[in-house]
N, C-alpha and C. Protein backbone atom coordinates (compact mmCIF):
# COMPACT_ATOMS: atom_id res chain seq x y z
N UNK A 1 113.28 117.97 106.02
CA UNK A 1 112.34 117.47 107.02
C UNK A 1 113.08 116.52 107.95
N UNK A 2 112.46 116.64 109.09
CA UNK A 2 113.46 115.79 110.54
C UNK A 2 112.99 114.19 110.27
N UNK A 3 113.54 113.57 110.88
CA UNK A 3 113.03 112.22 111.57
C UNK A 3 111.83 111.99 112.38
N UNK A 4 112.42 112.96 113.35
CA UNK A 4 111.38 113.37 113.94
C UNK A 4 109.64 113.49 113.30
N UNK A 5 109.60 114.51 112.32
CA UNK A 5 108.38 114.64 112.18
C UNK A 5 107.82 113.43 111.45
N UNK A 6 108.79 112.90 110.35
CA UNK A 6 108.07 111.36 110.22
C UNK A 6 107.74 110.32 110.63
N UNK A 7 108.77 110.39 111.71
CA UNK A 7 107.79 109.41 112.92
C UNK A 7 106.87 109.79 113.51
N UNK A 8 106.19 110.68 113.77
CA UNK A 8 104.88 111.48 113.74
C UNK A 8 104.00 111.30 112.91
N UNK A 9 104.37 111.25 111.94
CA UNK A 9 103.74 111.34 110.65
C UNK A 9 103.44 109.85 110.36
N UNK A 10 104.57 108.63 110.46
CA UNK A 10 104.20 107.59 110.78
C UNK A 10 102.65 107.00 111.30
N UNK A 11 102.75 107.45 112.83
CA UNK A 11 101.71 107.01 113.86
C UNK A 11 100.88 107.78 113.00
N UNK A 12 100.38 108.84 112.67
CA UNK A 12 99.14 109.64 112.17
C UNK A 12 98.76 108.53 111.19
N UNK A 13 99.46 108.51 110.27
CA UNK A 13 99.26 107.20 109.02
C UNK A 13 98.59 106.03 109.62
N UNK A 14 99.08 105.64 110.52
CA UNK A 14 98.76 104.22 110.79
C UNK A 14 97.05 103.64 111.56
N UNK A 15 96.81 105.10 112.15
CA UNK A 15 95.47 104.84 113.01
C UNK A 15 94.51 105.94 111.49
N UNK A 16 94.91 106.58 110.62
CA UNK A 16 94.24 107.11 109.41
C UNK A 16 93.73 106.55 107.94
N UNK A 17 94.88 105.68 108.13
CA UNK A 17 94.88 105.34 106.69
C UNK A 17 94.59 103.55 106.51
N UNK A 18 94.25 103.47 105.99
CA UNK A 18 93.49 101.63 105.97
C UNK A 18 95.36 101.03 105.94
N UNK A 19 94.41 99.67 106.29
CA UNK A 19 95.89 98.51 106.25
C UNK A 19 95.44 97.64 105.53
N UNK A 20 96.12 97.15 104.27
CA UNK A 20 96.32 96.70 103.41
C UNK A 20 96.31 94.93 103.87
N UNK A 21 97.45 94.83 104.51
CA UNK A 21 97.85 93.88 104.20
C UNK A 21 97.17 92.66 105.33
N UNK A 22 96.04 93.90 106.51
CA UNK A 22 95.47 93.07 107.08
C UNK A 22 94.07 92.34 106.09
N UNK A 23 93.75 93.42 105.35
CA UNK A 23 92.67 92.57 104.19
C UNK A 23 93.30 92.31 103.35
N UNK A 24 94.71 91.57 103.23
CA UNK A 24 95.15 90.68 102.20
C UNK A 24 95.12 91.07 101.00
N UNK A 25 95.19 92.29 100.69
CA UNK A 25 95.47 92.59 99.40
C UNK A 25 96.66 92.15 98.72
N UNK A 26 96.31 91.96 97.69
CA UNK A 26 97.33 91.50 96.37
C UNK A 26 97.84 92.52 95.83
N UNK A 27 98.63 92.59 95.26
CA UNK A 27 99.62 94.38 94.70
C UNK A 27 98.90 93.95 93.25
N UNK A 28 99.14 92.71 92.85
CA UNK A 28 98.36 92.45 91.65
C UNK A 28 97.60 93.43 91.53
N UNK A 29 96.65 92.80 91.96
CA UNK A 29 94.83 93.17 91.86
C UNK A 29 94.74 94.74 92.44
N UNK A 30 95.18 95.13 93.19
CA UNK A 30 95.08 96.47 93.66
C UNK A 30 95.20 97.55 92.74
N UNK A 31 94.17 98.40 92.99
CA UNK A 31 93.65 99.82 92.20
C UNK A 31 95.07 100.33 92.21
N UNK A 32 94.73 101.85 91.15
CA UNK A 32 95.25 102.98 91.48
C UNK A 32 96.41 103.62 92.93
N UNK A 33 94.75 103.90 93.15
CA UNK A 33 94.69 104.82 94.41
C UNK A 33 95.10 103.96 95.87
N UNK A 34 95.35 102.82 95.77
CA UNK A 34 95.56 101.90 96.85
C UNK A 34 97.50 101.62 96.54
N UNK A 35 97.45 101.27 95.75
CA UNK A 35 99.11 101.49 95.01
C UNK A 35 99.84 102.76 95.62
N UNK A 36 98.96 103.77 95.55
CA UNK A 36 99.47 105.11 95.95
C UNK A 36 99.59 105.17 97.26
N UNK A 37 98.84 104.86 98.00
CA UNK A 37 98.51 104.87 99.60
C UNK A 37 99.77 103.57 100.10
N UNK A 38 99.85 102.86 99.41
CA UNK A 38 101.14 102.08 99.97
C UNK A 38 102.68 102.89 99.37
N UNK A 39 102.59 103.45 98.58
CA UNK A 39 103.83 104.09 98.01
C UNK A 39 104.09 104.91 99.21
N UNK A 40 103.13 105.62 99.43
CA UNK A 40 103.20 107.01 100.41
C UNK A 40 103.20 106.80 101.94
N UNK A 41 103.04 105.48 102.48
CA UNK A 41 103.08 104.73 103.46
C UNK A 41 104.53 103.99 103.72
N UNK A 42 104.93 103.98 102.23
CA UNK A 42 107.16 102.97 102.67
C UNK A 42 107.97 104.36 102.69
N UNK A 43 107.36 105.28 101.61
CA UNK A 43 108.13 106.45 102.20
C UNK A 43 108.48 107.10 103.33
N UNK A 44 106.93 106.83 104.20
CA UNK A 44 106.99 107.60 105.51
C UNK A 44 107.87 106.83 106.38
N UNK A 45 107.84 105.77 106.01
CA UNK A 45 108.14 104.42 107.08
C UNK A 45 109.76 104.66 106.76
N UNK A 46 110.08 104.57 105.76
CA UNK A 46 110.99 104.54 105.08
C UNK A 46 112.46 105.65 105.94
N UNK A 47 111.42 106.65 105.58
CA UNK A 47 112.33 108.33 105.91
C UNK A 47 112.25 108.30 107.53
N UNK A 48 110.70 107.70 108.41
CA UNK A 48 111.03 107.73 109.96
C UNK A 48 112.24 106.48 110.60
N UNK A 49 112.53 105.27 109.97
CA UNK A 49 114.17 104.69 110.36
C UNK A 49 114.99 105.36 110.19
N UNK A 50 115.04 105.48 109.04
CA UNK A 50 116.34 106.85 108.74
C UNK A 50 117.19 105.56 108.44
N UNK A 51 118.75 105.81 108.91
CA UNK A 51 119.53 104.97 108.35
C UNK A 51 120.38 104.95 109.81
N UNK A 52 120.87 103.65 110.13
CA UNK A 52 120.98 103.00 111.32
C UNK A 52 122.36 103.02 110.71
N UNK A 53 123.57 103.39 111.55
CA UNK A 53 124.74 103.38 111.36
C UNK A 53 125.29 102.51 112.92
């Protein structure tokens, strides 16, 4: 998969998927399924920088 499409994939995430850290969630206290949605959110973020040489 490109860069490209994860930075795509990025922006889709970001206006789709709730933000965490504007309602102050705690990683503590946080469910499941909210754990997951941030896992799958550093990945995207993660894989659209890529690696800066």
């Amino acid at each position: 998969m490109t860069r490209k499409f994860f930075k795509i994939l990025a922006k889709i995430n970001k206006v789709v998927l709730p933000s965490f850290s504007k309602k102050q969630l705690s990683i503590s206290e946080a469910k499941k399924w909210q754990l997951a949605i941030l896992a799958y959110r550093y990945y995207v973020t993660k894989q659209a920088l890529g690696e800066t040489k």
